[in-house]
N, C-alpha and C. Protein backbone atom coordinates (compact mmCIF):
# COMPACT_ATOMS: atom_id res chain seq x y z
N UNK A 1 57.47 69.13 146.63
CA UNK A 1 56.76 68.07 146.31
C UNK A 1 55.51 68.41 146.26
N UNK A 2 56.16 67.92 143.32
CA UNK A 2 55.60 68.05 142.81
C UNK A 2 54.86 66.59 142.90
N UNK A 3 52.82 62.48 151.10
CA UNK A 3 53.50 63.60 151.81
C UNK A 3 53.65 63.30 151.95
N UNK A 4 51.64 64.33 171.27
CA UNK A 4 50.41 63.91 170.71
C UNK A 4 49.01 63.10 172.06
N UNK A 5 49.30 63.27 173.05
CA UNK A 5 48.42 62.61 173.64
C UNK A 5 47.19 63.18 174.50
N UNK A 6 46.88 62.22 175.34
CA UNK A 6 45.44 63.21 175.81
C UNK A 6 46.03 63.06 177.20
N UNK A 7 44.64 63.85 178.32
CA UNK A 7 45.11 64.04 179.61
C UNK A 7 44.55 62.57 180.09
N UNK A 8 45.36 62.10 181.04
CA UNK A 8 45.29 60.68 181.46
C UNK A 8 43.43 60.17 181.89
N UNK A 9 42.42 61.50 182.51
CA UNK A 9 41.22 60.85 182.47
C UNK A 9 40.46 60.90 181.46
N UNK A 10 41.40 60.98 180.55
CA UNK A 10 40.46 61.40 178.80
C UNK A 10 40.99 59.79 178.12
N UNK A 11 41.98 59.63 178.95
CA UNK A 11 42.70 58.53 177.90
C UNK A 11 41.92 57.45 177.36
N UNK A 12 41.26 56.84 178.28
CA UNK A 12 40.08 55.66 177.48
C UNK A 12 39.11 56.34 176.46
N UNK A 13 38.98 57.50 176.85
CA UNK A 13 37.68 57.86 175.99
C UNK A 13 38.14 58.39 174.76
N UNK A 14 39.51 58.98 175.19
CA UNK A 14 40.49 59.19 173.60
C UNK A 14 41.06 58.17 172.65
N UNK A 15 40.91 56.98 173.55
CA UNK A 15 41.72 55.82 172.35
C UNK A 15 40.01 55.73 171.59
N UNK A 16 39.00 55.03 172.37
CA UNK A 16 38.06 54.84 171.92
C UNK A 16 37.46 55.65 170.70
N UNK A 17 37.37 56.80 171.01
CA UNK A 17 37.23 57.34 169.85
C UNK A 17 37.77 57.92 168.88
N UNK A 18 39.27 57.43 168.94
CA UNK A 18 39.89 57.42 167.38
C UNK A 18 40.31 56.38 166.84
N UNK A 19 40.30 55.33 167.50
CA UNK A 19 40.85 53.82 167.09
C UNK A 19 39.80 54.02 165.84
N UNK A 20 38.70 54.55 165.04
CA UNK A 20 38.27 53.94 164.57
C UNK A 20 38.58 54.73 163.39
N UNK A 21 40.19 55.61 163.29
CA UNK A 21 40.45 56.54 162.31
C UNK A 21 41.53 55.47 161.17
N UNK A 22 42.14 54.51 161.91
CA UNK A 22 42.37 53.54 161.22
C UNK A 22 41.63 52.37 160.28
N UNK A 23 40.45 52.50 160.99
CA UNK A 23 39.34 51.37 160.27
C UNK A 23 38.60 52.53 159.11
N UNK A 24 38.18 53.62 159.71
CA UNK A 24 38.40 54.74 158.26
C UNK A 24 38.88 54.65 157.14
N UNK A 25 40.33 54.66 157.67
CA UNK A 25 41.25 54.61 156.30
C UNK A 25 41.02 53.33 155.55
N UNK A 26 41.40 52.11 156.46
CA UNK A 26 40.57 50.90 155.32
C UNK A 26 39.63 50.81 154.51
N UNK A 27 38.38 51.36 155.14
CA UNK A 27 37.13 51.48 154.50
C UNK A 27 37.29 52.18 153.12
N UNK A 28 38.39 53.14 153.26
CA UNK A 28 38.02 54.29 152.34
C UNK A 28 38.75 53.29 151.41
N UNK A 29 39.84 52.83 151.65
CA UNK A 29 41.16 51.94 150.82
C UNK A 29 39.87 51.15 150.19
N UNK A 30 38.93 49.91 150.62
CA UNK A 30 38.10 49.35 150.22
C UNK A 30 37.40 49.57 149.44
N UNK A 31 36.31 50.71 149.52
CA UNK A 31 35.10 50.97 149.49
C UNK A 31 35.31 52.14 148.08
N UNK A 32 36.13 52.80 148.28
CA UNK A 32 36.28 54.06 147.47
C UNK A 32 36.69 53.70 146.22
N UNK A 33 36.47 53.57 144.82
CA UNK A 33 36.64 52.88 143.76
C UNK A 33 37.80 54.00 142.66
N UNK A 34 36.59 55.22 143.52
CA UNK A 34 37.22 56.32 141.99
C UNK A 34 36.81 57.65 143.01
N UNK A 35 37.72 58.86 142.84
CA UNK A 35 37.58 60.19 143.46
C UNK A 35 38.45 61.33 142.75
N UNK A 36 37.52 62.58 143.38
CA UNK A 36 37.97 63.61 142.30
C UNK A 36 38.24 64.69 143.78
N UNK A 37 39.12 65.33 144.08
CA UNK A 37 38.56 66.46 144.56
C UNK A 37 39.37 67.40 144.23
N UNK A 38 39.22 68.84 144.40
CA UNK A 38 40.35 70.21 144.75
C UNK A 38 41.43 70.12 146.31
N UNK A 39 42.45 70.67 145.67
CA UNK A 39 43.35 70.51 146.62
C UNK A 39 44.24 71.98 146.85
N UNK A 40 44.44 71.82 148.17
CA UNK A 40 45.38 73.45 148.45
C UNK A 40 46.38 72.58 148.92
N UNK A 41 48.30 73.03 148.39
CA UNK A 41 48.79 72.10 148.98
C UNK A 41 49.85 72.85 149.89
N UNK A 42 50.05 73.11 151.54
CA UNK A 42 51.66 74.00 151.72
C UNK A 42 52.31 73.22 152.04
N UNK A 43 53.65 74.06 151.11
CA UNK A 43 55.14 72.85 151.77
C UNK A 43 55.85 73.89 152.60
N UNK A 44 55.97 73.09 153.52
CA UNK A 44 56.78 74.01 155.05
C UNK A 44 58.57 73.48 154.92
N UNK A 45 59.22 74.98 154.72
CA UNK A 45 60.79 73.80 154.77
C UNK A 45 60.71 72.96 156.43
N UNK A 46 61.68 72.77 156.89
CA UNK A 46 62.01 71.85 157.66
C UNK A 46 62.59 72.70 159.35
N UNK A 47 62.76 74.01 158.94
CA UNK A 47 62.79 74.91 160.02
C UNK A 47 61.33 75.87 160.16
N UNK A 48 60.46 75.71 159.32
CA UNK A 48 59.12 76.11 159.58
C UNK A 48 59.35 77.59 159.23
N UNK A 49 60.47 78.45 158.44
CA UNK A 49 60.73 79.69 157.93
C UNK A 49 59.71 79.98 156.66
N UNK A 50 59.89 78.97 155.48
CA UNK A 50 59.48 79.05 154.32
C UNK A 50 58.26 78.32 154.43
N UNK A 51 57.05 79.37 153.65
CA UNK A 51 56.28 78.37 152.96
C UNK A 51 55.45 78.65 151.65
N UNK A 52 55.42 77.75 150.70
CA UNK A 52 55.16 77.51 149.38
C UNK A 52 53.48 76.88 149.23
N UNK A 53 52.72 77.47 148.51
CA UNK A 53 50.93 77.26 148.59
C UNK A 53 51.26 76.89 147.03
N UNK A 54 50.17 75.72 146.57
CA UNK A 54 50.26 75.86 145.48
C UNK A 54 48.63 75.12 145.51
N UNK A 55 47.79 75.07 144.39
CA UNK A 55 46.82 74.04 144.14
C UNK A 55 46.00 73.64 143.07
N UNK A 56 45.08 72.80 143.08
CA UNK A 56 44.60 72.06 141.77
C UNK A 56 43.70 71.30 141.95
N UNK A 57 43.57 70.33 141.40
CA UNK A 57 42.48 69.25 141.26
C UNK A 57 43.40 68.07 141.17
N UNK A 58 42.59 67.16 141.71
CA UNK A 58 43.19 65.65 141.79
C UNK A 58 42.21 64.20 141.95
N UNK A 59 42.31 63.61 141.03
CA UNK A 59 41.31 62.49 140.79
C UNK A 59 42.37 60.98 141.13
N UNK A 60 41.71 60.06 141.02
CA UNK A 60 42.44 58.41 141.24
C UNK A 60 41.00 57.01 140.77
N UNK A 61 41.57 56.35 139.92
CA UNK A 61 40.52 55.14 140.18
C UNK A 61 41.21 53.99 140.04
N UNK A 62 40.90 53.43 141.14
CA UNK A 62 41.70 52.05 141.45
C UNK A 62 41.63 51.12 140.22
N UNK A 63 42.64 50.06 140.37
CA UNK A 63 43.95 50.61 141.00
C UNK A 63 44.93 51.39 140.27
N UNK A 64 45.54 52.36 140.87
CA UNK A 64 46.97 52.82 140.51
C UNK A 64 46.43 53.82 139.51
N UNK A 65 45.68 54.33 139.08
CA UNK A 65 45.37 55.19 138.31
C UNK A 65 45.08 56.53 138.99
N UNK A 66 45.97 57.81 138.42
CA UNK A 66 45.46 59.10 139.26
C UNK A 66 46.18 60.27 137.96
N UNK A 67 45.52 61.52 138.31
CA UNK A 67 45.82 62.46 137.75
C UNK A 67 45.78 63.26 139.08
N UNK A 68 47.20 64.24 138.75
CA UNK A 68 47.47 65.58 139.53
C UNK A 68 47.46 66.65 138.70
N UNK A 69 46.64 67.84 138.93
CA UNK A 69 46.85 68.93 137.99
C UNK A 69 46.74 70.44 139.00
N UNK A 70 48.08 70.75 138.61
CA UNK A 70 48.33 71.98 139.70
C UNK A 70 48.16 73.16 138.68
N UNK A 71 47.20 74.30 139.48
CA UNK A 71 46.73 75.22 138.53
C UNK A 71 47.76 76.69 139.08
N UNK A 72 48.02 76.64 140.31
CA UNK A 72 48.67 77.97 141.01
C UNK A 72 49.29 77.72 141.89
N UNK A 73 50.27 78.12 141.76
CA UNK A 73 51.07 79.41 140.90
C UNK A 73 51.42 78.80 139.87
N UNK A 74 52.21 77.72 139.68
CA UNK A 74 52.51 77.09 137.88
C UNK A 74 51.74 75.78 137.75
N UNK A 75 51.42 75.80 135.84
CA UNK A 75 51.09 75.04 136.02
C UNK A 75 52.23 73.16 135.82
N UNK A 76 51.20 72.24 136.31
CA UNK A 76 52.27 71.36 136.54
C UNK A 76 51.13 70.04 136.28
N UNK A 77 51.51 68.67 135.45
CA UNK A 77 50.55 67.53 135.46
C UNK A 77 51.15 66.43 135.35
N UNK A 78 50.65 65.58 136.65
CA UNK A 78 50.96 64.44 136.76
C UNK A 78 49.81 63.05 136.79
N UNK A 79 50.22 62.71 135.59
CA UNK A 79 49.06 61.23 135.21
C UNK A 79 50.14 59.69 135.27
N UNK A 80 49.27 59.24 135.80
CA UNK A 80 49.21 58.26 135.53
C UNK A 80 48.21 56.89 135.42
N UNK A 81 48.90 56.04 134.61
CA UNK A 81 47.39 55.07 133.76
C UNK A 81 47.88 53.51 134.61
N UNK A 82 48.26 53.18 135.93
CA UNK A 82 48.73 52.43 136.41
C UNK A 82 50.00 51.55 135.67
N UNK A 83 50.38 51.90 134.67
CA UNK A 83 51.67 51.07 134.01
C UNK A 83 52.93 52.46 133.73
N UNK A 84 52.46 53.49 133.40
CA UNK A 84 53.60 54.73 133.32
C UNK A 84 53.13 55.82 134.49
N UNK A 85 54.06 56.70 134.42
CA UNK A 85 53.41 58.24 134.85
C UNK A 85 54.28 59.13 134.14
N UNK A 86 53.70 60.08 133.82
CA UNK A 86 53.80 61.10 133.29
C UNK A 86 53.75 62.67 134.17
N UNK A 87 54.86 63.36 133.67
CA UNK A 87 55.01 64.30 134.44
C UNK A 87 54.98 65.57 133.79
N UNK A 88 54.05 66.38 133.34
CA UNK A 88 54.32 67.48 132.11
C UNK A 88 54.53 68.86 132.91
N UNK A 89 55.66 69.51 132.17
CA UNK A 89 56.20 70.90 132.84
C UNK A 89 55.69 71.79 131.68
N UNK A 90 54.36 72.40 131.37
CA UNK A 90 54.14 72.84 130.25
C UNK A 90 55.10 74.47 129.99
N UNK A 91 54.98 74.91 131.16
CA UNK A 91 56.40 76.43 131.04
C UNK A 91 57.55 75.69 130.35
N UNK A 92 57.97 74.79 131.04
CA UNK A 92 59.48 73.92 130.30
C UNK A 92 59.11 73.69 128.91
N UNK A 93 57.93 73.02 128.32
CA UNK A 93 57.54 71.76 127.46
C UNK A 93 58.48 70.98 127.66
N UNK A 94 58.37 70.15 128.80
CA UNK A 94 58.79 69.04 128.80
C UNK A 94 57.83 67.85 129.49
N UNK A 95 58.42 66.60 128.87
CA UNK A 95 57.38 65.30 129.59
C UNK A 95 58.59 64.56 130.04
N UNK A 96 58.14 63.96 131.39
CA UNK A 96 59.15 62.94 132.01
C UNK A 96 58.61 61.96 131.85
N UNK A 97 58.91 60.57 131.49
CA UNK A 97 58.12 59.13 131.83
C UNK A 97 58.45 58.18 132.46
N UNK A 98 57.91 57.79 133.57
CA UNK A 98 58.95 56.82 134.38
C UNK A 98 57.68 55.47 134.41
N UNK A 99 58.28 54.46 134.81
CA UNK A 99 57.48 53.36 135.12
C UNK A 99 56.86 53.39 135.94
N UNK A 100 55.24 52.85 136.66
CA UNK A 100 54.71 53.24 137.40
C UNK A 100 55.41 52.89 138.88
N UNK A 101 56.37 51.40 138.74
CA UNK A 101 56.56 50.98 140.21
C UNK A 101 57.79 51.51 140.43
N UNK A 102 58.27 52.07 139.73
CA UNK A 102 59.44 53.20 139.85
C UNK A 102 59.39 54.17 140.37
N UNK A 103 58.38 54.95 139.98
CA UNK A 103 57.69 56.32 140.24
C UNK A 103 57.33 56.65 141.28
N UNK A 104 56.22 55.73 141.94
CA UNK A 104 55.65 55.39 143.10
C UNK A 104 56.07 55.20 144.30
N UNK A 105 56.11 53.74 145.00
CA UNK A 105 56.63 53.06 145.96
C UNK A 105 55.63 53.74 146.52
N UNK A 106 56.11 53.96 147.90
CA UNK A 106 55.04 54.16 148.96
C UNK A 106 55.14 55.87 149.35
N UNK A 107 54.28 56.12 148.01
CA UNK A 107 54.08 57.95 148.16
C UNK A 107 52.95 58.15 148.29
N UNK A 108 52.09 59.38 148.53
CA UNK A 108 50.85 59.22 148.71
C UNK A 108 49.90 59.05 147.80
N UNK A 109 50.29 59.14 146.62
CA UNK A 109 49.61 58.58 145.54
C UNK A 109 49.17 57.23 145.54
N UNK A 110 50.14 56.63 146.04
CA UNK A 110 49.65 54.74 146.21
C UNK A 110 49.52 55.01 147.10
N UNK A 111 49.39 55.93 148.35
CA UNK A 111 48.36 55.00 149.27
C UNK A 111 47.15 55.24 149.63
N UNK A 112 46.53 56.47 147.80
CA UNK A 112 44.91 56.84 148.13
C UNK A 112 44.63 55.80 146.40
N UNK A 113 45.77 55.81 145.57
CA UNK A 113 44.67 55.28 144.55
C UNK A 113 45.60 53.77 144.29
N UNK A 114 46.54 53.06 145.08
CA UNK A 114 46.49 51.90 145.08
C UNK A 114 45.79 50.79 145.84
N UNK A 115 46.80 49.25 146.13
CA UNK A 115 45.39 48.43 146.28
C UNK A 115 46.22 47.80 147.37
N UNK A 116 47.69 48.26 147.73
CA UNK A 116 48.59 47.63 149.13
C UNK A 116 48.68 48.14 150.25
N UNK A 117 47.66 48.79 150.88
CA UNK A 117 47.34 49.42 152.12
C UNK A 117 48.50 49.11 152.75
N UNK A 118 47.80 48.14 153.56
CA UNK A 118 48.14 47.06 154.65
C UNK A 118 49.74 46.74 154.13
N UNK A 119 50.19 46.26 153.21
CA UNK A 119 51.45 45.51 152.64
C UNK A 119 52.32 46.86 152.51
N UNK A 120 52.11 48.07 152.53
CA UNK A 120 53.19 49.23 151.66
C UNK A 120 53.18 50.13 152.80
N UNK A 121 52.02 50.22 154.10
CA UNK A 121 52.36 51.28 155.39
C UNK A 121 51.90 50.39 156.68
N UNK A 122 52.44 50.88 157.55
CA UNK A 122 52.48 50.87 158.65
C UNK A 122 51.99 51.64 158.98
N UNK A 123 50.21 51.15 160.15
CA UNK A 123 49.15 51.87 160.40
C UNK A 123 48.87 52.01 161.61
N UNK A 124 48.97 53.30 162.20
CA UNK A 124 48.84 53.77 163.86
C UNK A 124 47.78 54.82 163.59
N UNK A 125 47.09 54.83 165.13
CA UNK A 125 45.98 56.08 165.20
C UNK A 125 46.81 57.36 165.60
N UNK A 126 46.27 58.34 165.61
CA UNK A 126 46.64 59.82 166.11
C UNK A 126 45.65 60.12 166.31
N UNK A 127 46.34 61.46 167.72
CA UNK A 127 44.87 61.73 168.47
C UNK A 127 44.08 63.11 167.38
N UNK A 128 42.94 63.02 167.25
CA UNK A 128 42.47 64.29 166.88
C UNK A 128 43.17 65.69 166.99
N UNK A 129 42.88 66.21 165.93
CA UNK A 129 43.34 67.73 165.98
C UNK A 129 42.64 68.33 164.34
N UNK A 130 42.72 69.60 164.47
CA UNK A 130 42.47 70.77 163.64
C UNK A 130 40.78 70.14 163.10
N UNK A 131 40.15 69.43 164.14
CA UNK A 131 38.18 68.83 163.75
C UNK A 131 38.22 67.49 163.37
N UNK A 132 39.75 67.24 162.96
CA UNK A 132 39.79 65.65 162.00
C UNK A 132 40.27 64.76 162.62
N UNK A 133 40.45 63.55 162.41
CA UNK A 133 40.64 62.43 163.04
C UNK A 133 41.93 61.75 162.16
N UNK A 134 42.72 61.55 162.44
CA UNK A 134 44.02 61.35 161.80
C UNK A 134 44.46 60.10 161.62
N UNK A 135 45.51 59.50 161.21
CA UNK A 135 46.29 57.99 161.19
C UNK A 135 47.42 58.29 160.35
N UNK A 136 48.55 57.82 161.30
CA UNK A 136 49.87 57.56 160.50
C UNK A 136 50.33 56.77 159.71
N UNK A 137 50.76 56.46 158.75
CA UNK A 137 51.34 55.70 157.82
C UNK A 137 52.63 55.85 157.60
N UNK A 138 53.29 54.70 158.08
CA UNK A 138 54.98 54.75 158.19
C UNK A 138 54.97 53.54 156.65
N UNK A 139 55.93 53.94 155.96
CA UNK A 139 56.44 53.39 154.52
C UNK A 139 57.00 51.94 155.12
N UNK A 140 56.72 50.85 154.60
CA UNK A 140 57.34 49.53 155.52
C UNK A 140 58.72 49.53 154.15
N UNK A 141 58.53 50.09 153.10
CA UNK A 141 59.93 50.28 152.82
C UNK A 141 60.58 51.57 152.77
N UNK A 142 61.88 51.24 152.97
CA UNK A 142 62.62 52.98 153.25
C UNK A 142 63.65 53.08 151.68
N UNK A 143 63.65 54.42 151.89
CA UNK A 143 64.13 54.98 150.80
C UNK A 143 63.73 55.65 149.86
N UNK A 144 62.38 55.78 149.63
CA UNK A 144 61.35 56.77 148.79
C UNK A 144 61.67 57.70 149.19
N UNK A 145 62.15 58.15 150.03
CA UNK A 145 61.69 59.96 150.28
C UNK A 145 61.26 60.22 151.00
N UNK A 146 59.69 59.43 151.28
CA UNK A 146 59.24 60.04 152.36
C UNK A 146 58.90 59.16 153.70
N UNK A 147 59.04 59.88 154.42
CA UNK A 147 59.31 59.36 155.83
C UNK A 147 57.37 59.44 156.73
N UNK A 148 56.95 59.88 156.96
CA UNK A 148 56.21 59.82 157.86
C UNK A 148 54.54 60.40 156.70
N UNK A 149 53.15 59.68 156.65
CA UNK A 149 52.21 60.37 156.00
C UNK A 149 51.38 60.30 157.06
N UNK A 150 50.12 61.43 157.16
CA UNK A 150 49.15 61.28 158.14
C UNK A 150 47.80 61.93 157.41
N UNK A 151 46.84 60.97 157.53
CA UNK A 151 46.11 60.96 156.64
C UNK A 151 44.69 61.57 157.65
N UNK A 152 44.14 62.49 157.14
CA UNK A 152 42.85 63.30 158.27
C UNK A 152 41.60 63.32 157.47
N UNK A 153 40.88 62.30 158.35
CA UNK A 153 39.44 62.01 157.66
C UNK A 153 38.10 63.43 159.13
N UNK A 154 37.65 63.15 158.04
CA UNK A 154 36.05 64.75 158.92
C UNK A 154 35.37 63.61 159.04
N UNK A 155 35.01 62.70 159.85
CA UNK A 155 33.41 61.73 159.51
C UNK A 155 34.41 60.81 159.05
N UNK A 156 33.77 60.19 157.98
CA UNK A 156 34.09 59.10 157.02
C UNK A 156 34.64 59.69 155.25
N UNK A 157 35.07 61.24 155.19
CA UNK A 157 35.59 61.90 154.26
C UNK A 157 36.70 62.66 154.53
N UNK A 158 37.64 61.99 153.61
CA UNK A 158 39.26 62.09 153.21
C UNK A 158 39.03 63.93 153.60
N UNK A 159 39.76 64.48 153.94
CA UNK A 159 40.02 65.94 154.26
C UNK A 159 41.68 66.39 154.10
N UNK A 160 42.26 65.67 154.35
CA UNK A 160 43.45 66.11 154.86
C UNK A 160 44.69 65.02 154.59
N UNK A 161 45.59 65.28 153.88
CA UNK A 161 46.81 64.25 153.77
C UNK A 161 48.32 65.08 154.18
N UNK A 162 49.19 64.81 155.03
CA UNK A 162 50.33 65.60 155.34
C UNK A 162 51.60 64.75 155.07
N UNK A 163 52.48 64.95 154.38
CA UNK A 163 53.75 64.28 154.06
C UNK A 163 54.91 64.65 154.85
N UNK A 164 55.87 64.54 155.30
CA UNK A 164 57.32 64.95 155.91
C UNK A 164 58.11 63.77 155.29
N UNK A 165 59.08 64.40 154.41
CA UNK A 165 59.95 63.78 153.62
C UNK A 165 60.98 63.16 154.38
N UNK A 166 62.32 63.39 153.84
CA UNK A 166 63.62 62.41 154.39
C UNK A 166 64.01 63.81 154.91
N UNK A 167 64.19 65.00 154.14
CA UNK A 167 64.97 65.92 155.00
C UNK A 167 64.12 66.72 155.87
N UNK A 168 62.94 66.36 156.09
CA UNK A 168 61.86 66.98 157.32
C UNK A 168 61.08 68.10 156.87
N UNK A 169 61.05 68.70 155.68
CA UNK A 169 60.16 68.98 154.62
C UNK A 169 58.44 68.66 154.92
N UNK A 170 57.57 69.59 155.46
CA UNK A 170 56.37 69.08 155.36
C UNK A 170 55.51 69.81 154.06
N UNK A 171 54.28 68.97 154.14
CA UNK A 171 53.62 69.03 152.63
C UNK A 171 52.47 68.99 153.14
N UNK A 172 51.25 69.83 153.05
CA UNK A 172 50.10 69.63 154.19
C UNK A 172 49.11 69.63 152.74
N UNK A 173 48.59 68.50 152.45
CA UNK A 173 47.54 68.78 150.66
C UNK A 173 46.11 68.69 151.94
N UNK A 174 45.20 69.41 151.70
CA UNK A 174 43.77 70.08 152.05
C UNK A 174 42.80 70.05 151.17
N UNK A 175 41.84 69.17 151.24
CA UNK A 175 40.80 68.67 150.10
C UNK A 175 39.31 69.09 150.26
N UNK A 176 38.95 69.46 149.14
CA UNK A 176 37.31 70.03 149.43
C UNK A 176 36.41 69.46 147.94
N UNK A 177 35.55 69.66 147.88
CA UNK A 177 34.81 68.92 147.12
C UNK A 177 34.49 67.82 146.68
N UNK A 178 34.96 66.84 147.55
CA UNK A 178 35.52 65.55 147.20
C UNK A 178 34.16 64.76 146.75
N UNK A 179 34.38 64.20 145.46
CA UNK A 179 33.21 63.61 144.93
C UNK A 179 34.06 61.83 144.87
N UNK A 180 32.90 60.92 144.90
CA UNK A 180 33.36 59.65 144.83
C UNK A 180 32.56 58.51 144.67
N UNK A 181 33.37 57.49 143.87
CA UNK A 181 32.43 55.78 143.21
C UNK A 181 31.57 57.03 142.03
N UNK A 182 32.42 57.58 141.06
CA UNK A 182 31.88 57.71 139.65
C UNK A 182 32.28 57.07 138.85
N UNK A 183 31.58 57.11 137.71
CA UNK A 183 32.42 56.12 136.58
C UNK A 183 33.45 56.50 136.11
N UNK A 184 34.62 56.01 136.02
CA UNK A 184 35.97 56.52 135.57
C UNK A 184 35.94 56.29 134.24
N UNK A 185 36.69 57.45 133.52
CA UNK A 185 36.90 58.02 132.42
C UNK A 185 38.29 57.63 131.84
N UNK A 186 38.37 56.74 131.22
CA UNK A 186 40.14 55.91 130.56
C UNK A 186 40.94 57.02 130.36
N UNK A 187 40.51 58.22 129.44
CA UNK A 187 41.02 59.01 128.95
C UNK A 187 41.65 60.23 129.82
N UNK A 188 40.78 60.07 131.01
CA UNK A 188 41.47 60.97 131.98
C UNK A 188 42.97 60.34 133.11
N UNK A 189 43.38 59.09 132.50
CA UNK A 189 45.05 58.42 132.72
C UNK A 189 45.14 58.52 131.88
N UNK A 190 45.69 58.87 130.93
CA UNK A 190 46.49 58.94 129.46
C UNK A 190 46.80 60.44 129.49
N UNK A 191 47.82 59.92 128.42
CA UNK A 191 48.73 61.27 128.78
C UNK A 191 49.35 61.43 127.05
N UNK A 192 49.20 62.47 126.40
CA UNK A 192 50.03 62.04 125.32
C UNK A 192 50.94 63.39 124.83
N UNK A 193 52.14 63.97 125.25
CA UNK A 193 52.85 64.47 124.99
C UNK A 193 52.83 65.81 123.88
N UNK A 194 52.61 66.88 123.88
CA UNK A 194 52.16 67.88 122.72
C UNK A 194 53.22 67.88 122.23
N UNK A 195 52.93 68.41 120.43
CA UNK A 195 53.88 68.33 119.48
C UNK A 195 55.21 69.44 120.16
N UNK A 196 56.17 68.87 119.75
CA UNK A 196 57.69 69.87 120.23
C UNK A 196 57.89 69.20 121.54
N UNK A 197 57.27 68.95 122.16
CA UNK A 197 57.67 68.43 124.06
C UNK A 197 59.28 67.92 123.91
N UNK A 198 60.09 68.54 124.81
CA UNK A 198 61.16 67.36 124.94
C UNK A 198 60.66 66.35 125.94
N UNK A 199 61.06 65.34 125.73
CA UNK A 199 60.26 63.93 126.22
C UNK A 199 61.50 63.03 126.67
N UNK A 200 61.52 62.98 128.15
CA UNK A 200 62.45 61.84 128.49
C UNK A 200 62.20 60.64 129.39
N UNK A 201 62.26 59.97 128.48
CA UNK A 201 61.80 58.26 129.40
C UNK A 201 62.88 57.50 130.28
N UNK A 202 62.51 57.35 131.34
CA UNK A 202 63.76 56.96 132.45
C UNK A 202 63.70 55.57 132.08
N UNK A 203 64.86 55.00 131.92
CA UNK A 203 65.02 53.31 131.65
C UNK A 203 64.66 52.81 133.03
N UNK A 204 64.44 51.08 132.50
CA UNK A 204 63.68 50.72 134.25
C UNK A 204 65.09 50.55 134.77
C-alpha cells in the first residue's frame, strides 16, 4: 500500500502535554485548505522480516481532492478530483477508475484531504515518541482494510502518518517539505489516460 504509557509521576504531565495532539489534528483538518509535501514511505510485513521503501510527492485540497505520485523504485499515480480516482501503472500502461466513495472510505487519504474527521475516525491521544506527538484514528467503519492510523505532528506540522492494515501490515509515510493554504491548481486532480492505456472502470 499503493495507513504506550508514561511512568506514573510523569502521568499528569504526560496527558497534559499531548492531549493537545488531538486538537492538532483538528486544527490541521480545519485550517489546512491545500498541501503539498515529499514523502518516504516503509511497508513492514506483519512479522517485521520484510521491508519495502518507496517515495514521491503528495499534494490534497479540500475537499477530497489529492494526488499521489511515487517516483522510487516504480513509478506509480494516484489522482483524484473528489468524484473519481485514478490509478495509473505507467510500466503496465494501465488506468484503473473507481468512484471516489468507493475508493476511499476511511483511508488515509480522506482523513488528510477530506472534510469527515470527527464522523469517519475515532480520535485518541498517544504518548510521544520518535520527537512527535501522535493520535490514533480508529475507522468508525470496518472493512476498508485498514485497521489502526496514527497520525505524528512536530509542533503544529503534519510529519508523520503510519497505517497497519487488516493483516497487520505496517506503512510508516514520512513527510518533509510540507508547504500549505496555496492556491490549488484544478488541473493538478485530473487525470486523463495516455493514448494506448488499457483503462478499466469499476462499476459502482
Amino acid at each position: 500500500m499503493k495507513l504506550l504509557c508514561l511512568a506514573a509521576a510523569l502521568a499528569l504531565t504526560g496527558v497534559a502535554a499531548h492531549a493537545d495532539s488531538v486538537d492538532t489534528l483538528r486544527e490541521f483538518s480545519r485550517d489546512v485548505r491545500t498541501a503539498r509535501a515529499d514523502f518516504t514511505q516503509t511497508v513492514t510485513s506483519p512479522d517485521g522480516a520484510k521491508k519495502k521503501v518507496s517515495s514521491g510527492t503528495f499534494e490534497f485540497a479540500r475537499p477530497n481532492r489529492f494526488r499521489f505520485a511515487y517516483r522510487k523504485p516504480f513509478e506509480q499515480l494516484i489522482v483524484s478530483d473528489g468524484k473519481k480516482v485514478w490509478l495509473h501503472d505507467p510500466d503496465l500502461n494501465q488506468v484503473s477508475i473507481r468512484a471516489f466513495d468507493q475508493a476511499l472510505g476511511a483511508t488515509p487519504a480522506a482523513l488528510l484531504s477530506g472534510g469527515g474527521l470527527e464522523r469517519d475516525f475515532e480520535l485518541s491521544v498517544l504518548p510521544a515518541r520518535d520527537g512527535l506527538d501522535w493520535v490514533k484514528a480508529v475507522p468508525r467503519t470496518k472493512g476498508g482494510g485498514v485497521e489502526t492510523l496514527q497520525i505524528g505532528f512536530k509542533g503544529r506540522q503534519l510529519a508523520a502518518l503510519e497505517i497497519v492494515d487488516a493483516f497487520g501490515q505496517r506503512s510508516l509515510m514520512q513527510f518533509a517539505e510540507l508547504a500549505t493554504n496555496f492556491a490549488a491548481v484544478d488541473a493538478t486532480y485530473r487525470f486523463v489516460p495516455p493514448a494506448g492505456a488499457d483503462v478499466v472502470e469499476q462499476p459502482r
